[in-house]
Structures are given as C-alpha cells and as structure tokens.
Protein backbone atom coordinates (compact mmCIF):
# COMPACT_ATOMS: atom_id res chain seq x y z
CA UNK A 1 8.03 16.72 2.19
CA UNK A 2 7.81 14.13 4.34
CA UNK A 3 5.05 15.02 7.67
CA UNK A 4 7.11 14.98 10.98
CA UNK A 5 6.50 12.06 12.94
CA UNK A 6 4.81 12.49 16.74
CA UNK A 7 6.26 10.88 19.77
CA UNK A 8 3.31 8.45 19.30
CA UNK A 9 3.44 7.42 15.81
CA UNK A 10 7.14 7.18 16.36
CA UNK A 11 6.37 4.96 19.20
CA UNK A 12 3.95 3.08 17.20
CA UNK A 13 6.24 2.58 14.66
CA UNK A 14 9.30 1.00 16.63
CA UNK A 15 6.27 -1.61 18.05
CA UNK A 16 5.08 -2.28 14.58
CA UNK A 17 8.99 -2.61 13.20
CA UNK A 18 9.55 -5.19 16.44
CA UNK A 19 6.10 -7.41 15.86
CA UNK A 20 7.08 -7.23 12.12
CA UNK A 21 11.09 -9.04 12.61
CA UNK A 22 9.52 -11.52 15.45
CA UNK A 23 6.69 -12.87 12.64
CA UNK A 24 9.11 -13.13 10.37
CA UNK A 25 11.17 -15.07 12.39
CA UNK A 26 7.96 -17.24 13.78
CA UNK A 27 7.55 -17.50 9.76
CA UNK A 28 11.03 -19.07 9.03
CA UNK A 29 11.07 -21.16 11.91
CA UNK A 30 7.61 -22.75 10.61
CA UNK A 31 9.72 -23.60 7.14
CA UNK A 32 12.38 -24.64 9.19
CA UNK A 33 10.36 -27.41 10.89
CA UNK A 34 9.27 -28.35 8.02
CA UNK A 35 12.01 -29.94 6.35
CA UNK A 36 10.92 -28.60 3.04
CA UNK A 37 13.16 -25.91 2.24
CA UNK A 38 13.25 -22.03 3.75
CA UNK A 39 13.46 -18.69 2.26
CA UNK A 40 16.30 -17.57 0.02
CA UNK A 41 18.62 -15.22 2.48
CA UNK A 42 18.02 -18.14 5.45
CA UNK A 43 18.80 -21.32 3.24
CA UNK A 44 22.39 -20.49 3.24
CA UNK A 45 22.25 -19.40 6.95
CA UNK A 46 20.58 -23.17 7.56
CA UNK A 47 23.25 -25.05 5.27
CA UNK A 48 26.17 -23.09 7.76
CA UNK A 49 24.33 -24.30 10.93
CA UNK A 50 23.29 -27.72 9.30
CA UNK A 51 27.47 -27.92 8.94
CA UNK A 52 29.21 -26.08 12.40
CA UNK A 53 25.99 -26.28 14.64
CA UNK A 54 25.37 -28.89 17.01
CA UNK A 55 22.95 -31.15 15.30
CA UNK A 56 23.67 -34.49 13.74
CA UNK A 57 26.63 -34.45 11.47
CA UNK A 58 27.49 -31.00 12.13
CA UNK A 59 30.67 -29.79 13.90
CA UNK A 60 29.67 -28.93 17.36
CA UNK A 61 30.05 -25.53 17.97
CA UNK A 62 27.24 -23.91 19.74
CA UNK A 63 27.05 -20.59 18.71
CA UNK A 64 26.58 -21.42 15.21
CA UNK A 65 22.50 -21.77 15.49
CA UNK A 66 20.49 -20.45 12.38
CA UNK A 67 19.56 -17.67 13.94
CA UNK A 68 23.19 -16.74 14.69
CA UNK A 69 24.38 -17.61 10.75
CA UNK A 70 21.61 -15.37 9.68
CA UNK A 71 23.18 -12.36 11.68
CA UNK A 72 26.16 -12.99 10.15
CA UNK A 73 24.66 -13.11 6.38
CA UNK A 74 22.84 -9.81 7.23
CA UNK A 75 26.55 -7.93 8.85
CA UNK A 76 27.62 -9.06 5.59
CA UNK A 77 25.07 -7.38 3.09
CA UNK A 78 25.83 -4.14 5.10
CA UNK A 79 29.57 -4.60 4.58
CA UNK A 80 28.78 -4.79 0.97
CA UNK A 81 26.51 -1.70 1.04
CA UNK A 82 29.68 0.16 2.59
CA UNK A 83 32.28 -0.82 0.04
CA UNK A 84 29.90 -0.13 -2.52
CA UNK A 85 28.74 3.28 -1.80
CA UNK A 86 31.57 4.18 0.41
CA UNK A 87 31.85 7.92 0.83
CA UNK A 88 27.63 7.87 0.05
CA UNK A 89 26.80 5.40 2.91
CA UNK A 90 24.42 7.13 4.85
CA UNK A 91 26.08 5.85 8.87
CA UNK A 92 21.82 5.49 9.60
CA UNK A 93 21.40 2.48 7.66
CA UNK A 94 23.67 0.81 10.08
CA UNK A 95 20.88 0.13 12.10
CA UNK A 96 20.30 -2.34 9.69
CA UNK A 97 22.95 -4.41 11.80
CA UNK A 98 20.80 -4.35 14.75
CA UNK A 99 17.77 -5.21 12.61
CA UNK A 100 19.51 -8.36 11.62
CA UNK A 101 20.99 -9.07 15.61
CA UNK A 102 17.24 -9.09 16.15
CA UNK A 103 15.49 -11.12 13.21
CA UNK A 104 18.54 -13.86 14.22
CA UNK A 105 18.27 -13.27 17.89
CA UNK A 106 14.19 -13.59 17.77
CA UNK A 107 14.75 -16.61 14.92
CA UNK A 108 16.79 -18.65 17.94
CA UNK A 109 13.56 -18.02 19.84
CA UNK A 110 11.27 -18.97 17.84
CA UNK A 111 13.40 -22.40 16.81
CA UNK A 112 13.68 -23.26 20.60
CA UNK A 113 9.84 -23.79 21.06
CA UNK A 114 8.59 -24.39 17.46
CA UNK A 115 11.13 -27.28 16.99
CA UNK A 116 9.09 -29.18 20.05
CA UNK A 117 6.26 -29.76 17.69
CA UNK A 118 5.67 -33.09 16.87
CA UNK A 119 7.80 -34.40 13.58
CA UNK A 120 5.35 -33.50 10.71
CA UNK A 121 4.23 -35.75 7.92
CA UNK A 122 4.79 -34.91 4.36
CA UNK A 123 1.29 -33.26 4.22
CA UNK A 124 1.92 -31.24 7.45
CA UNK A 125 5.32 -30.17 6.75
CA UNK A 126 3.30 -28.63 3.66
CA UNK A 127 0.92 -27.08 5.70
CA UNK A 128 3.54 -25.92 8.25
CA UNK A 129 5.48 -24.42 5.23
CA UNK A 130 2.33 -22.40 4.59
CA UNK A 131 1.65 -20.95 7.71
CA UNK A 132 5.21 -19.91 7.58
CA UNK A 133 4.62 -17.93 4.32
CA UNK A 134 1.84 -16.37 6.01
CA UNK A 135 2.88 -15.40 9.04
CA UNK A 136 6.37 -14.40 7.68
CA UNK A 137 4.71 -12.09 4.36
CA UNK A 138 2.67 -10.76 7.40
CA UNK A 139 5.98 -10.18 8.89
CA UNK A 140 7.28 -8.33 6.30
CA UNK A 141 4.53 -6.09 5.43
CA UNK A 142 4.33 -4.98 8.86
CA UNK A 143 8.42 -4.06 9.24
CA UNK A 144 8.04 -2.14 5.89
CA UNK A 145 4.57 0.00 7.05
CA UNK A 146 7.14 0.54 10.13
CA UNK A 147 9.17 2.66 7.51
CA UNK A 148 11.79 3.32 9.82
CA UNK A 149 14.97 1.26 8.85
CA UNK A 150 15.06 -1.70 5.94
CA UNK A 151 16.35 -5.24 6.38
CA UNK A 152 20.03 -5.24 5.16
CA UNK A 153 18.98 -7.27 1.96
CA UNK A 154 16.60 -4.66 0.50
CA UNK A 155 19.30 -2.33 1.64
CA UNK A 156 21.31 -4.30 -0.69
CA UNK A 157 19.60 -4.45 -3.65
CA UNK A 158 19.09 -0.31 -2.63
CA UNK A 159 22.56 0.26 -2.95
CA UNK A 160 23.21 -1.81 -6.20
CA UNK A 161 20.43 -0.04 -7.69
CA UNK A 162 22.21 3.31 -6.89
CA UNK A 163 25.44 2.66 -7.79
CA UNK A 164 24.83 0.76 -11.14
CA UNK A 165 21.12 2.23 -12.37
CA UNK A 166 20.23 -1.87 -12.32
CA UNK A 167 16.12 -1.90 -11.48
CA UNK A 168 15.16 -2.94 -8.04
CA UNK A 169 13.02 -5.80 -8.44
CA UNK A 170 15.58 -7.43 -10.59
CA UNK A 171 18.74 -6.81 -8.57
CA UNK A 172 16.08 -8.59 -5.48
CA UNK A 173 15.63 -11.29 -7.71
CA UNK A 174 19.28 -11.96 -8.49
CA UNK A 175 19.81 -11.71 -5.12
CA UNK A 176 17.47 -14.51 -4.07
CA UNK A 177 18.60 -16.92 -6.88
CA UNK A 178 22.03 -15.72 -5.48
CA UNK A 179 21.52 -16.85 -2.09
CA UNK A 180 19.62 -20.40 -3.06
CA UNK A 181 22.82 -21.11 -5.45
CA UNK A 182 25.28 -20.51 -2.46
CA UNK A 183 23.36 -22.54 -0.38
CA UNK A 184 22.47 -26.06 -2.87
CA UNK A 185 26.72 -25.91 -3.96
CA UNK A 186 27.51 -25.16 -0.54
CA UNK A 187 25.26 -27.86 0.93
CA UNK A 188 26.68 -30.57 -1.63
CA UNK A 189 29.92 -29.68 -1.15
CA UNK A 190 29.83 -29.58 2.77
CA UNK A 191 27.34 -32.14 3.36
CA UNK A 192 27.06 -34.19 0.30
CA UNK A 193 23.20 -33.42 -0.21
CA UNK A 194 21.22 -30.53 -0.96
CA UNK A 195 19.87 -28.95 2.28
CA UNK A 196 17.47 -25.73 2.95
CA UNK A 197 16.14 -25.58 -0.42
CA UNK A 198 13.62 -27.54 -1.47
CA UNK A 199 10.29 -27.39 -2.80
CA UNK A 200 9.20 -25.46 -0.11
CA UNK A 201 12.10 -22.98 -1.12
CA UNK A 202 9.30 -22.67 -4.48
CA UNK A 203 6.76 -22.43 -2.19
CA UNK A 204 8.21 -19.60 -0.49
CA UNK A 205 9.76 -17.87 -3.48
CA UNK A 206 6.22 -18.34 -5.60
CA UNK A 207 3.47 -17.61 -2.31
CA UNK A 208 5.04 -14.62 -0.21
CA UNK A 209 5.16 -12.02 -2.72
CA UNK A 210 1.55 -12.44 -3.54
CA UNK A 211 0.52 -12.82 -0.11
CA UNK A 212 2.09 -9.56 1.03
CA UNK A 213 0.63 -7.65 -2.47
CA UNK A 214 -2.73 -9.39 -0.68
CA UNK A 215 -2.45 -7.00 3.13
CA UNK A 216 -0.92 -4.63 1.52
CA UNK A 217 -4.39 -4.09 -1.13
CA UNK A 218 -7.06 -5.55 2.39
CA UNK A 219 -5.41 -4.27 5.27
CA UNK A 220 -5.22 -0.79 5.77
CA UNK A 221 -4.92 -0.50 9.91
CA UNK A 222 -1.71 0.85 10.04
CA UNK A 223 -1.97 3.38 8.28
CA UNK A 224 -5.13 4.70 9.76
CA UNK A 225 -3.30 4.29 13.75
CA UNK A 226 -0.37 6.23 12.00
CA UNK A 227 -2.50 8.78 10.51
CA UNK A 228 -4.44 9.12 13.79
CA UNK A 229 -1.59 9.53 16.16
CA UNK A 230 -0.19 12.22 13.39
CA UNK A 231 -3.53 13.81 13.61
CA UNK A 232 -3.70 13.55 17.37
CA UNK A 233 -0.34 15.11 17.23
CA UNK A 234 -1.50 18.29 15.17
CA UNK A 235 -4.23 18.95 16.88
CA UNK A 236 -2.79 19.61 20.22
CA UNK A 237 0.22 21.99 18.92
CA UNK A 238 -2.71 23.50 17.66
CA UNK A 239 -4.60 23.75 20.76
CA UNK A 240 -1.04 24.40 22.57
CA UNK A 241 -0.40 27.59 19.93
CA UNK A 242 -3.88 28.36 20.73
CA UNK A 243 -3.76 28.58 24.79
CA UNK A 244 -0.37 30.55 23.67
C-alpha cells in the first residue's frame, strides 16, 4: 500500500516535478544549439519548426517554435493512449497534457536565451551536446523521483504495454527509433536534408540512459527530503492524537 503523502512532501514533489521539466528543457535546448542532432521525441518537433517556423527557409508562422511542435507531439501520444485503452483510460493521466504545455512552454524559454550563445565550433557544439545530456538525464530523474504524473511518451509505451503484453523497455525503444525515422524522412522530404538527428542524436540515445542509471545509484537526496517530510508528517498526527 502505497504511504499517504503529507501536504509537504506533496508540495515537495510538485517543486521537484517543475525543476525536473525546466532541466530537461535547459537540456534540449543545449542539443539544440548545438547543431548536432537532439533527442528522439524533439527531433521531429525540430524538423516541424525547422519547416513552418520563422527561421531561414521555413514558412513563417510564428507559433510554430520547437517548443510549441513539441506540445503538439506530446497532445498526440495522449490521444493515442485514449484510443488505445479507451474505456481503461484513467481521465488523471491527462495531466500529462499539461506536463507537455510545460516541457514546450519552458523549452521556448530556454531557446530564447541559450540561442544568444556564441555559434559553437565543432568541438563545442560537442561539448554543448554533453552538457545537454547531463542536465536533461538530470532532468528526467528528477520528474520521475517526483512520481506524480509521467511524460506522455512513457505514458505511451505504458499503455502499449497494457494493451498488447509488449515489454516496456522495448516498446520505449521502438518508440525512439520511431520518432528519429519520422523525423530524417520527414526532414528529406520537407527540406531536402536530414535535420535534428545527427550524431549527437547517438550521443543522446547512447549517454542519457547511463547517466540517469548513474543519480539514480549516487544520489539519494530526494528520497531522504521525501522520507523526512513523510516522517515529519507522522509524527505530528501522532503528537495531535496524543494532545487528543
């Protein structure tokens, strides 16, 4: 049974769930300045802004900014979840809609100031790509020791999983190489060159998994400040039942 969750550990769950979605987004804009390639559920989000946005060659239209095409990717993956589980579609997990209207929103952020760096060489768009694997798998491991509501791709890969018996960290991997397909045929087709993957795509795919294995095994602070503030919580319905 899982232990009932204070005001407090509530509390510092929602902050942990919020620093978690804006490092991720610091994370991808890092790849995204450097010119190398992004993660597999942006890259198609970059290849639609690449072609509608407001950069060179694109179409013009404002509102399509990565951050923007990467809320609509994430609506979509919840879409799916509904037709797939239909009557079984819990109506909590649609809070994984306003997860994604805050990774995007918090992604436009990000690119506003981190795409003011200077242009990086080949060897710092390498580095750049790194620090956005870092700060990105940091990202991540924080929003899942948040525990409250998954991004709308692992709800997914959730709901494929339960509605076909297909193991998890397959259906996530089909779903990556999904995503990086759309975006390479989409990107030739639409632009005539392959855009948003690239060999920092690899570096991505290859780094983050590890990286996050790596807090999750040396970093165990927020579990302790959960466990604490659960604590906490006990002890004064206990004193409370006591003065009673």
């Amino acid at each position: 049974m899982t232990p009932r969750k204070s005001m407090g550990e509530l509390g510092a769950r929602i902050i942990c769930l919020m620093l978690g979605l804006y490092l991720l987004a610091q994370g991808i804009a890092f790849t995204i300045l450097a010119n190398l390639g992004t993660d597999a559920i942006t890259s198609p989000a970059l290849v639609a802004s690449l072609t509608l946005g407001t950069g060179e060659g694109g179409m013009g239209y404002e509102f399509c900014s990565v951050g923007n095409m990467l809320i609509c990717i994430h609506i979509l993956l919840v879409l799916m979840q509904i037709l797939l589980l239909r009557s079984k579609y819990q109506p909590v997990q649609l809070l994984q809609v306003l997860m994604g209207l805050l990774l995007g929103s918090l992604l436009n952020v990000c690119l506003n100031y981190t795409m003011k760096l200077p242009e990086p060489t080949y060897a710092m768009s390498i580095v750049y790509t790194l620090i956005g694997c870092v700060i990105g798998a940091f990202g991540i491991f924080t929003y899942v020791k948040a525990d409250l509501v998954p991004l709308s791709a692992e709800g997914f890969c959730l709901a494929l999983t339960r509605t076909f018996g297909w193991n998890f960290s397959l259906v996530k991997v089909g779903l990556d190489c999904s995503m990086i397909l759309i975006a390479v045929v989409a990107s030739l087709i639409l632009l005539g060159e392959v855009a948003g993957v690239r060999e920092g795509s690899l570096i991505c795919a290859v780094s983050t998994g590890f990286i996050i294995g790596w807090f999750f095994k040396f970093f165990p602070y927020w579990d302790k400040m959960y466990a604490a503030l659960r604590g906490e919580s006990r002890s004064n319905e206990t004193n409370n039942a006591d003065c009673a």
